[in-house]
C-alpha atoms as a PDB file:
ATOM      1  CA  UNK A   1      70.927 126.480-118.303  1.00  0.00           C
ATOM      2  CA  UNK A   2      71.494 125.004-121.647  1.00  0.00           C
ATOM      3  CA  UNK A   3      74.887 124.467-122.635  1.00  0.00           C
ATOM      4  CA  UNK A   4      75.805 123.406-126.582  1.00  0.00           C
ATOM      5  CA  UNK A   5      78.181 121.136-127.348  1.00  0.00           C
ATOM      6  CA  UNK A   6      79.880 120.468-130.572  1.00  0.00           C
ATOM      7  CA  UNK A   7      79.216 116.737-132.056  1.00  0.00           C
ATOM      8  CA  UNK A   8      81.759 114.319-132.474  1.00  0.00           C
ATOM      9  CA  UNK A   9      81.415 114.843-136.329  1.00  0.00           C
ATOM     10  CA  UNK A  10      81.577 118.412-135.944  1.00  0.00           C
ATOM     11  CA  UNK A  11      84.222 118.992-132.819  1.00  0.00           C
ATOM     12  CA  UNK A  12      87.080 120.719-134.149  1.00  0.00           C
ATOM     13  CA  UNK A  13      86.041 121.450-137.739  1.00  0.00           C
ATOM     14  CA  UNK A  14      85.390 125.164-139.584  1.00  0.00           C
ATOM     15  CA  UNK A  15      82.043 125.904-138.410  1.00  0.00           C
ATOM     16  CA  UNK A  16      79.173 125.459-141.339  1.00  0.00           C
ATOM     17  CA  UNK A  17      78.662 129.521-141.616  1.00  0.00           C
ATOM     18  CA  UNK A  18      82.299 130.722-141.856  1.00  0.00           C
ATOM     19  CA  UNK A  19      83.124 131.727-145.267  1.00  0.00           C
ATOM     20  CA  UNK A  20      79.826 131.497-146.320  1.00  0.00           C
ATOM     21  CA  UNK A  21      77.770 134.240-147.933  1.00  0.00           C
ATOM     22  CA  UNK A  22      74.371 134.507-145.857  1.00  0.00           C
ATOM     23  CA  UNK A  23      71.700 134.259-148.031  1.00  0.00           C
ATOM     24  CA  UNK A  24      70.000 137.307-149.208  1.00  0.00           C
ATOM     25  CA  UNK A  25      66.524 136.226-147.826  1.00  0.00           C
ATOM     26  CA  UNK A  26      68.276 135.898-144.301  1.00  0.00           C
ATOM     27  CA  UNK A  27      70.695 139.191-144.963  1.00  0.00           C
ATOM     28  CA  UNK A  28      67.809 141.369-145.904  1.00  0.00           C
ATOM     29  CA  UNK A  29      65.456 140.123-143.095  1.00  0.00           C
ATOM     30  CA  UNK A  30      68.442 140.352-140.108  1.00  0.00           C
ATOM     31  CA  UNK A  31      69.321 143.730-141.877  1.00  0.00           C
ATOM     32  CA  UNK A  32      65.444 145.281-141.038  1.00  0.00           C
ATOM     33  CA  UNK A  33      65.860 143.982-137.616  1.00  0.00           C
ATOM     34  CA  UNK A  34      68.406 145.455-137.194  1.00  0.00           C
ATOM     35  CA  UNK A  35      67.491 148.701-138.446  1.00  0.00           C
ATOM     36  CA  UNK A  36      64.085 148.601-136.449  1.00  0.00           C
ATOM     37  CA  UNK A  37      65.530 148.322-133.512  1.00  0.00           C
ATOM     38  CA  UNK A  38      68.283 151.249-134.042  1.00  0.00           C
ATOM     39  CA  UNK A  39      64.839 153.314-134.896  1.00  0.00           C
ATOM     40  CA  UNK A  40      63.266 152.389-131.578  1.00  0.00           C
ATOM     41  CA  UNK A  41      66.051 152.663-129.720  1.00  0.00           C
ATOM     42  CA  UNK A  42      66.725 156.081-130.748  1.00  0.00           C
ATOM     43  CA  UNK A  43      62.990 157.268-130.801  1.00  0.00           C
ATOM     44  CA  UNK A  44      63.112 156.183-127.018  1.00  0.00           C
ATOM     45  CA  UNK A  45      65.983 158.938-126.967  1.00  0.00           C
ATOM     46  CA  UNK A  46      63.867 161.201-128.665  1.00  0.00           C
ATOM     47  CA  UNK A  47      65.080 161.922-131.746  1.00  0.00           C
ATOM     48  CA  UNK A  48      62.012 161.964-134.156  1.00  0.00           C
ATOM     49  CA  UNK A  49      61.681 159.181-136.799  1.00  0.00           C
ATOM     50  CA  UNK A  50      61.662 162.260-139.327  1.00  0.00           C
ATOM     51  CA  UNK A  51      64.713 163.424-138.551  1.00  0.00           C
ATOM     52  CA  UNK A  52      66.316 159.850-138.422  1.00  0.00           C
ATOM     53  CA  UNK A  53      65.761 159.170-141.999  1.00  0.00           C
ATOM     54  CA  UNK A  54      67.042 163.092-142.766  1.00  0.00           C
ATOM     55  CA  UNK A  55      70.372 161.473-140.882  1.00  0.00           C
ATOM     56  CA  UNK A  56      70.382 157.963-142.861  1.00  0.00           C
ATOM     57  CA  UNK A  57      70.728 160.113-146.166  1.00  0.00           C
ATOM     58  CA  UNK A  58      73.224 162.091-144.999  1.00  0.00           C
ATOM     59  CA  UNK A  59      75.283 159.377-143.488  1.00  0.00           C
ATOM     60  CA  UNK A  60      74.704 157.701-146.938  1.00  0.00           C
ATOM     61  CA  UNK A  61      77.040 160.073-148.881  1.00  0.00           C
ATOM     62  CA  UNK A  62      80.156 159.330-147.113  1.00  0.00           C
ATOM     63  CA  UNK A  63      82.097 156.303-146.369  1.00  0.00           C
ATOM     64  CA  UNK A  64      83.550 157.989-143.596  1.00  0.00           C
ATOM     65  CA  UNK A  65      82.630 157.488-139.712  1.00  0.00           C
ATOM     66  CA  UNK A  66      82.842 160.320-137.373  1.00  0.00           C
ATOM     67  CA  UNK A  67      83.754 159.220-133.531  1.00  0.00           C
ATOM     68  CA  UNK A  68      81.584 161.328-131.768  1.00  0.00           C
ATOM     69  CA  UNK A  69      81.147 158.230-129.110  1.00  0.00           C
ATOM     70  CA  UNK A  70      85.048 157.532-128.264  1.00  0.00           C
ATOM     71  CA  UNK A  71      85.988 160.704-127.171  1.00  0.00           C
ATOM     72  CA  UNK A  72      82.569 161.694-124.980  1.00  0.00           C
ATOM     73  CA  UNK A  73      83.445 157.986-123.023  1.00  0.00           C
ATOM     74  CA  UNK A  74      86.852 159.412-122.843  1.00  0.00           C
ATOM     75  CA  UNK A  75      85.814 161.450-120.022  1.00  0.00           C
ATOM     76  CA  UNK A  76      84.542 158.922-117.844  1.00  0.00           C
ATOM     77  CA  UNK A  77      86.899 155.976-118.355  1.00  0.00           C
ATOM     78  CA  UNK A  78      89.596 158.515-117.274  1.00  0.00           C
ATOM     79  CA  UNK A  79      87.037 159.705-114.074  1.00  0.00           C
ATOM     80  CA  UNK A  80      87.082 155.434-113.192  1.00  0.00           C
ATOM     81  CA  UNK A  81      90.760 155.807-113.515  1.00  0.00           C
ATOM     82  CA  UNK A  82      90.989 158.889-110.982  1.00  0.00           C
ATOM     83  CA  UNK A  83      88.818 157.129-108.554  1.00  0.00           C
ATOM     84  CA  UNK A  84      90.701 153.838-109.155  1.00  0.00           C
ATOM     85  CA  UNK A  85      94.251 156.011-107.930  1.00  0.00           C
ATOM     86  CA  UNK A  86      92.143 157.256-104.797  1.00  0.00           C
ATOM     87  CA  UNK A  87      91.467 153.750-103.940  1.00  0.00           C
ATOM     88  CA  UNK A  88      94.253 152.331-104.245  1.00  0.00           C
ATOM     89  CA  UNK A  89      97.517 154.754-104.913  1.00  0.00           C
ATOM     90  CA  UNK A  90      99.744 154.875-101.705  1.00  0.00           C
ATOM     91  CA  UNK A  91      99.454 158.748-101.550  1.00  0.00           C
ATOM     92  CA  UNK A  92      95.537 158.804-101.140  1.00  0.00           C
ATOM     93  CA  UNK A  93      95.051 156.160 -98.855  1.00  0.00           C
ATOM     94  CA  UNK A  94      94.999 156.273 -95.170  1.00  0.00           C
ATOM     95  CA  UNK A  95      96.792 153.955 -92.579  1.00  0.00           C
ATOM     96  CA  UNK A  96      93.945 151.385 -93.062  1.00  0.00           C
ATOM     97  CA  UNK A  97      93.852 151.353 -96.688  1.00  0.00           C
ATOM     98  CA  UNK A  98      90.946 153.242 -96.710  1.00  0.00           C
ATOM     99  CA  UNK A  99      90.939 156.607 -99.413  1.00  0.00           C
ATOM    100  CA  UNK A 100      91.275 159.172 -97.483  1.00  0.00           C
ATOM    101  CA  UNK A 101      89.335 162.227 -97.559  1.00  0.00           C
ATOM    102  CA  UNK A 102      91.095 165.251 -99.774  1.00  0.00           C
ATOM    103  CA  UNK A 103      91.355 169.058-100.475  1.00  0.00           C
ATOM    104  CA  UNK A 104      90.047 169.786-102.923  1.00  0.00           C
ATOM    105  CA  UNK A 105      93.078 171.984-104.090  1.00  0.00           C
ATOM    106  CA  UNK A 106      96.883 172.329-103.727  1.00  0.00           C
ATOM    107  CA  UNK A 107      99.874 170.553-104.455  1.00  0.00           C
ATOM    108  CA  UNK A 108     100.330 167.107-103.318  1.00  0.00           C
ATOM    109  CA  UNK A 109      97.310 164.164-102.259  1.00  0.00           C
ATOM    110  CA  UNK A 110      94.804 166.660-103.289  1.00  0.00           C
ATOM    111  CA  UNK A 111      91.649 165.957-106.025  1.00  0.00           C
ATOM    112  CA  UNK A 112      92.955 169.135-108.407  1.00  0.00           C
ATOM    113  CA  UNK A 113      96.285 166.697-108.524  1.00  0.00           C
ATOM    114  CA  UNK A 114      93.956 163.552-109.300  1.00  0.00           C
ATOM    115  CA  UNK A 115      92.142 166.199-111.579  1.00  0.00           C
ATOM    116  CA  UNK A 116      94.930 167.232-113.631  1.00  0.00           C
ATOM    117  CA  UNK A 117      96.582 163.777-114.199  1.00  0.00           C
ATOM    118  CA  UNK A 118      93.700 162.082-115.428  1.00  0.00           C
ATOM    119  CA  UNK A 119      91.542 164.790-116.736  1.00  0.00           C
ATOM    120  CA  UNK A 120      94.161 167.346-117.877  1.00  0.00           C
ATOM    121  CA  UNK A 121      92.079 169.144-120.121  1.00  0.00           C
ATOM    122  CA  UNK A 122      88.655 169.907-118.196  1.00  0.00           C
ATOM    123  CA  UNK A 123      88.639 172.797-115.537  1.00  0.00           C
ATOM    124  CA  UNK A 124      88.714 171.445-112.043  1.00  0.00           C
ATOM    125  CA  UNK A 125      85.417 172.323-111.375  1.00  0.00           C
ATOM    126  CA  UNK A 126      84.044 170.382-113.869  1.00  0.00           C
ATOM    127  CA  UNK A 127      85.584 167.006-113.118  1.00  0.00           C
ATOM    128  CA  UNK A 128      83.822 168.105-109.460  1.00  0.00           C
ATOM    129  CA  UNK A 129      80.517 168.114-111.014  1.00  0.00           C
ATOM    130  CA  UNK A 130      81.083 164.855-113.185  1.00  0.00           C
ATOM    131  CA  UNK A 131      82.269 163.099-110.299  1.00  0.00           C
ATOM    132  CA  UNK A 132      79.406 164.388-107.880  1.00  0.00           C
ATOM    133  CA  UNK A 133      77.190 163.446-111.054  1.00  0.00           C
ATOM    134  CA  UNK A 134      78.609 160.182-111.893  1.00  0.00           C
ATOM    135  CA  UNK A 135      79.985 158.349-109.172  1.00  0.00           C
ATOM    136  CA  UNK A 136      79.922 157.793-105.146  1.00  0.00           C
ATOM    137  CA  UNK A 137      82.060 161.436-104.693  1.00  0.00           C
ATOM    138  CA  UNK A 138      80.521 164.158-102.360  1.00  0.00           C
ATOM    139  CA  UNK A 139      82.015 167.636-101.567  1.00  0.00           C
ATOM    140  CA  UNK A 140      82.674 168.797 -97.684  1.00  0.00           C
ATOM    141  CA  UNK A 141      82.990 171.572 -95.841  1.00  0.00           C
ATOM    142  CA  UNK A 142      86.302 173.164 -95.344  1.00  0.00           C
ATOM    143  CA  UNK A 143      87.649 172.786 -99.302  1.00  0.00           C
ATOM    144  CA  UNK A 144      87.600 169.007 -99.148  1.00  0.00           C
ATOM    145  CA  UNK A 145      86.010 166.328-101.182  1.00  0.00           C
ATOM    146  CA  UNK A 146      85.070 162.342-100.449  1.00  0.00           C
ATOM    147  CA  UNK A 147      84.808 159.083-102.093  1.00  0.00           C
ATOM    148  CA  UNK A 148      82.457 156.871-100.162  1.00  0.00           C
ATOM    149  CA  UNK A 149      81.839 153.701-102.692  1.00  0.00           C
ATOM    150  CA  UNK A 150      83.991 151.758-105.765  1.00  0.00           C
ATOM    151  CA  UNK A 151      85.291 153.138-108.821  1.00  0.00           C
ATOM    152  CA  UNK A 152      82.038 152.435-110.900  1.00  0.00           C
ATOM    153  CA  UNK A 153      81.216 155.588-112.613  1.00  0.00           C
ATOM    154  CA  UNK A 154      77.200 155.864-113.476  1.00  0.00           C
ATOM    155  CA  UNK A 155      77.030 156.839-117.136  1.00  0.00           C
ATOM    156  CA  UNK A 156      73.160 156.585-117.137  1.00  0.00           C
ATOM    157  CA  UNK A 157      72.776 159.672-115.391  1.00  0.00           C
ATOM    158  CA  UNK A 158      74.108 160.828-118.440  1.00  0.00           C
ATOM    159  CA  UNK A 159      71.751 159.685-121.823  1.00  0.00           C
ATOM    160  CA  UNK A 160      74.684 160.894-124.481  1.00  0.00           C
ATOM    161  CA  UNK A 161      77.144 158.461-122.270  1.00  0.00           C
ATOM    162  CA  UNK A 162      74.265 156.082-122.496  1.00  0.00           C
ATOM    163  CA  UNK A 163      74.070 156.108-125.854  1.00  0.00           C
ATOM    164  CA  UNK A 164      77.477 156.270-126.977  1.00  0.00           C
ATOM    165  CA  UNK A 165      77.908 153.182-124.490  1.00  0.00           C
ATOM    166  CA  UNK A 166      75.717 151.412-127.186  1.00  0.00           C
ATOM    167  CA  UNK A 167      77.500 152.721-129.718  1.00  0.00           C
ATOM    168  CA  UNK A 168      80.840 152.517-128.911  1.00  0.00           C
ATOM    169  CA  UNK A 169      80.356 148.852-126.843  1.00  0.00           C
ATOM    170  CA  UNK A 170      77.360 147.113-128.045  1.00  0.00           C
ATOM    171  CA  UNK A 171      77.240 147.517-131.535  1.00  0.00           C
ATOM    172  CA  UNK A 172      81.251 148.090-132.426  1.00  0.00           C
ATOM    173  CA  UNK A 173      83.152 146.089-129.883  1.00  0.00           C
ATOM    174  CA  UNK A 174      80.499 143.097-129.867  1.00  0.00           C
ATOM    175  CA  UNK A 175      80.456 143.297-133.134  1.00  0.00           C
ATOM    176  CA  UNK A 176      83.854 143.178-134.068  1.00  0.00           C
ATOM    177  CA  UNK A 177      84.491 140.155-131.830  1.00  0.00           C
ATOM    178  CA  UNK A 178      81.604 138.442-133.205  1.00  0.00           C
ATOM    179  CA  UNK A 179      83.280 139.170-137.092  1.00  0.00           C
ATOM    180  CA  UNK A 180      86.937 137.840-135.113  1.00  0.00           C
ATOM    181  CA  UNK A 181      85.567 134.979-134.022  1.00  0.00           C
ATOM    182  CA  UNK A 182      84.211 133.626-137.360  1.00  0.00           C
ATOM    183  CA  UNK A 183      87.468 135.155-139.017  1.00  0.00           C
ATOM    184  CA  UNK A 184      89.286 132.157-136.554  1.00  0.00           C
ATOM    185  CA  UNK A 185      86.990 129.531-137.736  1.00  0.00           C
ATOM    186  CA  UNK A 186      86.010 127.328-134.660  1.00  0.00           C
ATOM    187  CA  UNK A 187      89.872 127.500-133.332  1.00  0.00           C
ATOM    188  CA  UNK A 188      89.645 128.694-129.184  1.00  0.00           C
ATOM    189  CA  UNK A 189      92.906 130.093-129.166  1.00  0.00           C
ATOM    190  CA  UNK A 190      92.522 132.499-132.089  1.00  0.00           C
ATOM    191  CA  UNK A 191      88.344 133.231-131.245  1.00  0.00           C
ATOM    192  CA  UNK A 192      87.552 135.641-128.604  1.00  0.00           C
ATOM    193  CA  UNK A 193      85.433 134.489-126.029  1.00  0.00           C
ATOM    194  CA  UNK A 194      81.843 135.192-125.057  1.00  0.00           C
ATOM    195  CA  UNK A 195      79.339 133.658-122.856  1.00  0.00           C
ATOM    196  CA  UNK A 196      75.713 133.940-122.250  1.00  0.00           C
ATOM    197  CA  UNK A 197      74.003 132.614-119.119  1.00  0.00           C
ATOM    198  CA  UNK A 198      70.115 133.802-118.989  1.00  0.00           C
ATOM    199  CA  UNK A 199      67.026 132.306-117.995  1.00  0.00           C
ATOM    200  CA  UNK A 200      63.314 133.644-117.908  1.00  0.00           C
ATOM    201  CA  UNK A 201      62.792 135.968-114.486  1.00  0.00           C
ATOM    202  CA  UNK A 202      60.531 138.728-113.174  1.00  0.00           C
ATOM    203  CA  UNK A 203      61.428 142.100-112.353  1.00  0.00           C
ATOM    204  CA  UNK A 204      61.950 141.260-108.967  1.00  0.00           C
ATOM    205  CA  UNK A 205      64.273 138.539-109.394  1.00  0.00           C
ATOM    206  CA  UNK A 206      66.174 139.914-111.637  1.00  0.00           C
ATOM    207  CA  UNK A 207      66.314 142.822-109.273  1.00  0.00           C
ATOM    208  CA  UNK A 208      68.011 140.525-106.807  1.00  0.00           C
ATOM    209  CA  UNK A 209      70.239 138.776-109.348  1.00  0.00           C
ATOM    210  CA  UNK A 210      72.098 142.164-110.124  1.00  0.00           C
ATOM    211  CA  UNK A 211      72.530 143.045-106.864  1.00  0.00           C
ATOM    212  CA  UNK A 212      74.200 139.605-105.876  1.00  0.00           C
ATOM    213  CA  UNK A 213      76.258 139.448-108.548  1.00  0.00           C
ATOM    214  CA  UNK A 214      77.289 143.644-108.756  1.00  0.00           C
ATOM    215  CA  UNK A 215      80.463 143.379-106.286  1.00  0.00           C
ATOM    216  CA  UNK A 216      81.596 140.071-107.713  1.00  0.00           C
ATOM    217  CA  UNK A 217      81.916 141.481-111.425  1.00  0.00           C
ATOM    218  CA  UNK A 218      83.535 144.608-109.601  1.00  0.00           C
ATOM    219  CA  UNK A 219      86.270 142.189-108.136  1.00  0.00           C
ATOM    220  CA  UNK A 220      86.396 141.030-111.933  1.00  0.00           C
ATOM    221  CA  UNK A 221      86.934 143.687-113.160  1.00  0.00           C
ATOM    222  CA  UNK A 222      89.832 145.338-111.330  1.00  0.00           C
ATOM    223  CA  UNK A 223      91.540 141.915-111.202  1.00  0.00           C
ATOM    224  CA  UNK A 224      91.276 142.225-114.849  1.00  0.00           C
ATOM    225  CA  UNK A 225      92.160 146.160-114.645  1.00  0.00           C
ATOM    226  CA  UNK A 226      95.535 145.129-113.001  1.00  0.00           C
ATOM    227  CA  UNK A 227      96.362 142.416-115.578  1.00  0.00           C
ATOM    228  CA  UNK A 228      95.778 144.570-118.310  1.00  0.00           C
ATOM    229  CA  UNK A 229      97.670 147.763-116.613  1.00  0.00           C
ATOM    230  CA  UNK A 230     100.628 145.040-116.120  1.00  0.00           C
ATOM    231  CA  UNK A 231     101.078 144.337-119.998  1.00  0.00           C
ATOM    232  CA  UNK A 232     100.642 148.199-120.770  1.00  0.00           C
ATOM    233  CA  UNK A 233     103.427 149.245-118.864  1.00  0.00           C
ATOM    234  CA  UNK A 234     105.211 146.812-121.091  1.00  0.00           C
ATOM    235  CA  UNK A 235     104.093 148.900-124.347  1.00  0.00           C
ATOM    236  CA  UNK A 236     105.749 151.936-124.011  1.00  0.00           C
ATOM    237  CA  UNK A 237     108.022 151.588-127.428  1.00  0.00           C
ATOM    238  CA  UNK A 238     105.145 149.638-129.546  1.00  0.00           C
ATOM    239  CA  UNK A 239     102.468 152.458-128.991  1.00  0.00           C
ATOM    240  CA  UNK A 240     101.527 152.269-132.655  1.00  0.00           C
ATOM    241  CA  UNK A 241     100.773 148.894-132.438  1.00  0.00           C
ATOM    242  CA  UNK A 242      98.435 149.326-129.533  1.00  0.00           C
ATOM    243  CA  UNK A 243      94.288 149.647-129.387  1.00  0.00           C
ATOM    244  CA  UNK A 244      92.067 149.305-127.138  1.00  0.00           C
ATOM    245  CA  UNK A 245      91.512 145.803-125.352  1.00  0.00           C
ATOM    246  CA  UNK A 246      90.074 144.496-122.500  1.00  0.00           C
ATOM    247  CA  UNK A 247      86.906 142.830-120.584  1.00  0.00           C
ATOM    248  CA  UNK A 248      83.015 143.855-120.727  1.00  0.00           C
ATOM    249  CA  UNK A 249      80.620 142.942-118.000  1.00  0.00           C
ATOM    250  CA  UNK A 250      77.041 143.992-118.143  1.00  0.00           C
ATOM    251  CA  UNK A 251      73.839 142.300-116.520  1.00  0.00           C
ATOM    252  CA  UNK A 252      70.366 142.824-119.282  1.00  0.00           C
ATOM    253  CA  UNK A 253      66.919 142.280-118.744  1.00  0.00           C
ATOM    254  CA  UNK A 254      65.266 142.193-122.226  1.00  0.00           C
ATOM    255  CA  UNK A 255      62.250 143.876-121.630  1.00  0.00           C
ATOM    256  CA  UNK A 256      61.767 146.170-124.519  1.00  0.00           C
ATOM    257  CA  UNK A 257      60.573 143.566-126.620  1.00  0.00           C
ATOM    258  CA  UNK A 258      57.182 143.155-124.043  1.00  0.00           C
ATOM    259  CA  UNK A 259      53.846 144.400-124.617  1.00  0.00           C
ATOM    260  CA  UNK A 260      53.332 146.910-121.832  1.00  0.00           C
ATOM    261  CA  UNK A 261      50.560 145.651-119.728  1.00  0.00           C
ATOM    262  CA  UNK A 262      46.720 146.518-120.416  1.00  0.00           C
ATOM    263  CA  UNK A 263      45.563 148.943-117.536  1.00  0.00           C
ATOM    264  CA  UNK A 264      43.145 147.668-115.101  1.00  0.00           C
ATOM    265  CA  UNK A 265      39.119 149.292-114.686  1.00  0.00           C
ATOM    266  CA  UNK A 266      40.360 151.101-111.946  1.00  0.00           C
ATOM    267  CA  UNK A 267      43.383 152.912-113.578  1.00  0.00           C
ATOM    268  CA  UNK A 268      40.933 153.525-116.885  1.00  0.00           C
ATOM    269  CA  UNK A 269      38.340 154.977-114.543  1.00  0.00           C
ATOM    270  CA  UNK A 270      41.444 157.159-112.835  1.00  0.00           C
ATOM    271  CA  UNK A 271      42.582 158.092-116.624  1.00  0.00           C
ATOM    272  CA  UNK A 272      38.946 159.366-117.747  1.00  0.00           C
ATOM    273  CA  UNK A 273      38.614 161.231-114.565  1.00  0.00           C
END
C-alpha cells in the first residue's frame, strides 16, 4: 500500500486547492462524471433514462430537497437498535449472556416490547417480517421468535434501502465530510478523517478479504456504538443542537467500471441454439 506524505515544504500549510475555485475545464468534466455515473447507477435500478431526464427538469424548478432517503433508513437503523437491546439488554439475555429466545407477545422480555420501543409506529407484524427479511431473526413454534447472528441488518434485500444507502451515505455524508475537511484547511483536529486501503484483487480474494475482516469491523462498530450512546445520554437538554454523527464502515470492489467478459465459442454456440 501506498501511503502519501506531506513534504517538508508543504507539512502543515493550507493545502494548494482550499479556497480555490476549480477550474471550469476540471468542474465541467468532474460534473459529467458525475452525472454519468448517477445515470448508470440508476438505470441498473431500472428506472429508464427517459424518465430520468423527465426527473432532472422537475428537480430543476425547486431549490428544495425532499428526504425521501432519511426516513425509509429510519426503519432499519431502529431494527439494528432492537436487535442491539436483545443482545445485550439485561432483560433479554440468558444466564450465559446469550439472547434468549422470546414470545413473540405480552408484557415484559417479549419482541412486541422490543417492537414498540424501537419501532413504535409499525404494526408488530411488520417489524416480524422486516426482521425475518433483514436480519439473522427466525419465528418458532409456540408464539416465539429467535435471533441467531449480530445486529447487522441486510438492507440489500431491500433495493429502495439500497439506494437510499447511496443516497443518504455515499453521496451526502461523504460528501459533506469531504467539503469539512477542505473547510479546516490541512488542520487534523478540525478535518474529519478518512482512509483508503485498496489494492488490485480477483473476485475470489476479495471474497475472502470481506469475510476476514466482517466480524472485526462488527467489533468496531459497537465499540464505537457504545462511545457514541455514552455522549448522547449526555444531550438530553441540547437536543437542538444535535445531528446525526458517527462511524461508516463498508468493504467495495469496483467492478462496475469492467468490461464484462467476451463469451467463449461454446457459450455463443449454447446462445444460438
Amino acid at each position: 500500500m501506498t501511503r502519501l506524505k506531506p513534504s517538508s515544504a508543504t507539512r502543515g500549510k493550507t493545502p494548494v486547492n482550499s479556497g480555490k475555485p476549480m477550474a471550469k475545464a476540471q468542474l465541467e468534466a468532474l460534473a459529467a462524471e458525475l452525472y454519468a455515473v448517477v445515470v448508470r447507477a440508476l438505470t441498473l435500478y431500472g428506472l429508464p433514462i427517459a424518465r430520468q431526464r423527465q426527473l432532472l427538469r422537475e428537480t430543476f424548478k425547486s431549490t428544495r430537497v425532499n428526504n425521501v432517503s432519511g426516513p425509509l433508513l429510519e426503519q432499519f437503523r431502529n431494527l439494528s437498535d432492537l436487535l442491539t437491546a436483545w443482545l445485550e439488554d439485561l432483560p433479554y439475555i440468558d444466564a450465559t449472556g446469550r439472547p434468549r429466545i422470546l414470545p413473540i407477545k405480552g408484557r415484559g422480555a417479549t419482541f412486541e416490547s422490543l417492537a414498540r420501543q424501537f419501532l413504535p409506529e409499525r404494526p408488530l407484524e411488520e417489524v416480524i417480517a422486516l426482521a425475518c427479511q433483514t436480519s439473522s431473526v427466525g419465528v418458532l413454534s409456540g408464539g416465539r421468535i429467535a435471533v441467531y447472528g449480530d445486529a447487522m441488518v441486510k438492507c440489500v434485500m431491500s433495493p429502495e434501502a439500497t439506494l437510499a444507502q447511496t443516497i443518504a451515505h455515499v453521496i451526502q455524508i461523504i460528501s459533506t465530510s469531504q467539503v469539512n475537511m477542505d473547510i479546516a484547511r490541512g488542520d487534523p483536529i478540525l478535518g474529519r478523517f478518512e482512509r483508503l486501503v485498496c489494492h488490485m484483487i480477483n473476485p475470489e480474494q476479495f471474497h475472502v478479504f470481506k469475510t476476514a475482516l466482517r466480524p472485526q469491523l462488527n467489533d468496531l462498530c459497537e465499540r464505537a456504538d457504545r462511545l457514541l450512546k455514552a455522549h448522547a445520554s449526555k444531550n438530553s437538554r441540547k437536543k437542538r443542537d444535535t445531528v446525526n454523527g458517527g462511524l461508516g464502515v463498508y468493504v467495495f470492489y469496483d467492478d462496475l467500471g469492467k468490461k464484462p467478459p467476451r463469451p467463449t465459442a461454446a457459450a455463443r454456440t449454447r446462445a444460438r441454439s
